[in-house]
C-alpha atoms as a PDB file:
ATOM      1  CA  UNK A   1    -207.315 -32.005  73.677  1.00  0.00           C
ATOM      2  CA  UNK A   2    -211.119 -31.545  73.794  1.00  0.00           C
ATOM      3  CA  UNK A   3    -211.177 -29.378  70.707  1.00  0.00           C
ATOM      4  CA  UNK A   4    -209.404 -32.270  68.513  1.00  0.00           C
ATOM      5  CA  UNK A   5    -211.563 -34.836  69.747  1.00  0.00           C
ATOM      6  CA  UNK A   6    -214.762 -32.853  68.809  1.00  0.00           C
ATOM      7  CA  UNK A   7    -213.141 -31.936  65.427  1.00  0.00           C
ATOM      8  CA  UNK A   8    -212.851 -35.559  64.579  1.00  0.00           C
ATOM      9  CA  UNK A   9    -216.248 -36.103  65.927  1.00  0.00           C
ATOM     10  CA  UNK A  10    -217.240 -33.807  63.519  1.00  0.00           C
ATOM     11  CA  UNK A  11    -215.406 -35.148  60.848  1.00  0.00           C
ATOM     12  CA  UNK A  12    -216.928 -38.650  61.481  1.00  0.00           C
ATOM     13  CA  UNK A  13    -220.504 -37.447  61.309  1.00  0.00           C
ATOM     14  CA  UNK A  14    -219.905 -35.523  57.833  1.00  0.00           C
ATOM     15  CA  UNK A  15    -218.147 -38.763  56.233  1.00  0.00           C
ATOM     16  CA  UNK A  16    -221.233 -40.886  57.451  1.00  0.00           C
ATOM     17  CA  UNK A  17    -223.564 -38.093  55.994  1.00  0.00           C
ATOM     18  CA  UNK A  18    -221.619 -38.248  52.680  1.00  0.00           C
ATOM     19  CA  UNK A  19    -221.707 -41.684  52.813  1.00  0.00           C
ATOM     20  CA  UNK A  20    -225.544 -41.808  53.109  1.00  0.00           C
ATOM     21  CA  UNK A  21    -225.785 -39.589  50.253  1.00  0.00           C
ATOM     22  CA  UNK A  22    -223.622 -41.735  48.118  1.00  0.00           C
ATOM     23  CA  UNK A  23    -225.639 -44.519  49.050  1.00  0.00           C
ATOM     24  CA  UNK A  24    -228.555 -42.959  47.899  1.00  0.00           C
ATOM     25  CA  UNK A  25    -227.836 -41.296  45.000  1.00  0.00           C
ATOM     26  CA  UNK A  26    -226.489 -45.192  43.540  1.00  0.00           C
ATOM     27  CA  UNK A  27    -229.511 -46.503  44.856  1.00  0.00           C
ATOM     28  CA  UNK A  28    -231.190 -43.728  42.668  1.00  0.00           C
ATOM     29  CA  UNK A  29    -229.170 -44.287  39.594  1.00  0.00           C
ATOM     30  CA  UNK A  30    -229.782 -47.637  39.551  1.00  0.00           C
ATOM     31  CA  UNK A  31    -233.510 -47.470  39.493  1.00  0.00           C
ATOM     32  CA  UNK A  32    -233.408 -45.319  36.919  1.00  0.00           C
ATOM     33  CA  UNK A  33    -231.256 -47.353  34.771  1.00  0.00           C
ATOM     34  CA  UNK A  34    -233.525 -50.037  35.090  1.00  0.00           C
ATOM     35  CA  UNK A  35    -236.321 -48.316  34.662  1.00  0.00           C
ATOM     36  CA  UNK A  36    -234.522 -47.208  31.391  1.00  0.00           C
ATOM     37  CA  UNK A  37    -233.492 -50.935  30.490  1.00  0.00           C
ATOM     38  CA  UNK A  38    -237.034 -52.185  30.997  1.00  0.00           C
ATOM     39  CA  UNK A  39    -238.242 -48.981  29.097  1.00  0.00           C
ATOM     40  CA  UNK A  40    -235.812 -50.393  26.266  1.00  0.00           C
ATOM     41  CA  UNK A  41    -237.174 -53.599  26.137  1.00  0.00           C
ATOM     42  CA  UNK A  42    -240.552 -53.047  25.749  1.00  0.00           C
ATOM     43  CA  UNK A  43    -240.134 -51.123  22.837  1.00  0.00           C
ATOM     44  CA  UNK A  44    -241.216 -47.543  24.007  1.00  0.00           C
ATOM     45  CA  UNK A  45    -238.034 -45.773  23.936  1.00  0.00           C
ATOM     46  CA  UNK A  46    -235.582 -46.271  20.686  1.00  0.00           C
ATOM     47  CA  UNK A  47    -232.219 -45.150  20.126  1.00  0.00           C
ATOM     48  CA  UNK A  48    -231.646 -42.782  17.295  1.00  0.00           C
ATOM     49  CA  UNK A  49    -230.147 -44.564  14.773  1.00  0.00           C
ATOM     50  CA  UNK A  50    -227.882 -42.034  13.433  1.00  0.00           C
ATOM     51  CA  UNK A  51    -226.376 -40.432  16.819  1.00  0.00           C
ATOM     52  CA  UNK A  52    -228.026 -43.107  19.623  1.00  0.00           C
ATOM     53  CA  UNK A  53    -230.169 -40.737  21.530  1.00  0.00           C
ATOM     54  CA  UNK A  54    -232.818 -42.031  23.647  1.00  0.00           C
ATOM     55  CA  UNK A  55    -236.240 -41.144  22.290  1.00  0.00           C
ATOM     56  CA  UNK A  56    -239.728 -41.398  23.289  1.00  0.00           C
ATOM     57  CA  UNK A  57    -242.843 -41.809  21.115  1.00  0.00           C
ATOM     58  CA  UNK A  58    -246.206 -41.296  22.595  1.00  0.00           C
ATOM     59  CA  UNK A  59    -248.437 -43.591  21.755  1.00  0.00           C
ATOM     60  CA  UNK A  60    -251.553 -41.340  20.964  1.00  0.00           C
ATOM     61  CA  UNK A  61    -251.633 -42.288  17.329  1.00  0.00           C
ATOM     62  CA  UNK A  62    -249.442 -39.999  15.890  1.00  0.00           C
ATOM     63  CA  UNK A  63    -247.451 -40.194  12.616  1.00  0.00           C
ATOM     64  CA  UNK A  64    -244.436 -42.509  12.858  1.00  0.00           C
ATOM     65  CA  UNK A  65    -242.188 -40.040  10.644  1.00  0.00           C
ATOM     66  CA  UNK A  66    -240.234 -39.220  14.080  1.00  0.00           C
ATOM     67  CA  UNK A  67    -236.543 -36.490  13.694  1.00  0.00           C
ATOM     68  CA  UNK A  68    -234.184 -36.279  15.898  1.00  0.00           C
ATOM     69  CA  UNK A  69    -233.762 -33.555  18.604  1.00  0.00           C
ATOM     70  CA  UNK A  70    -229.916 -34.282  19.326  1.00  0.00           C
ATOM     71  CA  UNK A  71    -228.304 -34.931  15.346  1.00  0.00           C
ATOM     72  CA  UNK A  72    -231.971 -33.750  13.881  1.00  0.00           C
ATOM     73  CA  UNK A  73    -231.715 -37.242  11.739  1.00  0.00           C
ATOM     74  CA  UNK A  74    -235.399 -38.077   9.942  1.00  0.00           C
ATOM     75  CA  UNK A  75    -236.073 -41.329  10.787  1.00  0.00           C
ATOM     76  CA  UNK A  76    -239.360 -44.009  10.574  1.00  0.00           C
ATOM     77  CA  UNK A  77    -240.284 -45.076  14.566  1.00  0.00           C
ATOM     78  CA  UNK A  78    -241.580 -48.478  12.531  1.00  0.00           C
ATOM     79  CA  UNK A  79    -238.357 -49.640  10.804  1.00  0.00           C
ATOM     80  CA  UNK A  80    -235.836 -47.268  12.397  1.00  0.00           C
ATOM     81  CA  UNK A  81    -234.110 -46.423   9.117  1.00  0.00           C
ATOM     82  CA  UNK A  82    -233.107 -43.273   8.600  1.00  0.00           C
ATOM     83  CA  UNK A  83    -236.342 -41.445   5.842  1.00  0.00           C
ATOM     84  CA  UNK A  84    -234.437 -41.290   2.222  1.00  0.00           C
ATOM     85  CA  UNK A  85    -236.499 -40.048  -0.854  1.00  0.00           C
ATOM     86  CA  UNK A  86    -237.258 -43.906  -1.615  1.00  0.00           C
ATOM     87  CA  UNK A  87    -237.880 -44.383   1.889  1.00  0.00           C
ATOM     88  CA  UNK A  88    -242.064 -45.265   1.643  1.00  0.00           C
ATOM     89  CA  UNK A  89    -241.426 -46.904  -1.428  1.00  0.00           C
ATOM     90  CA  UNK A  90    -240.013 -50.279   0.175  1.00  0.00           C
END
């Protein structure tokens, strides 16, 4: 009887564990997302606007003429339109 008892001891302390790592990693997840959100909202990360992928600009100056690593889209960080051979001429 010992040896079930112990098992389910056992079992116990692993589903508390798993628990606690649940816990965490939602904790973790939701930081980021926020993080993300606030990112978002201050205008330093855009969303492609062909495909929707997250992208970052550094802001060291750098041309604005900004492509796409996911759907390789050309687009202006300024305006967010996709660049077109009339593009600069708006």
């Amino acid at each position: 009887m010992q040896c079930v008892y112990q098992s389910s001891h056992l079992t116990r302390v692993r589903l508390q564990d798993i628990t606690l790592v649940r816990d965490r990693i939602i904790k973790w997840v939701l930081t980021l997302v926020l993080y993300i959100a606030l990112l978002l909202y201050a205008g330093e990360i855009k969303a492609c606007p062909r495909c929707g992928a997250l992208i970052v600009k550094m802001d060291d100056g750098s041309c604005n003429h900004m492509t796409c690593t996911v759907c390789a889209a050309e687009f202006c960080w300024l305006c967010m339109q996709e660049i077109s051979d009339i593009h600069y001429l708006r």
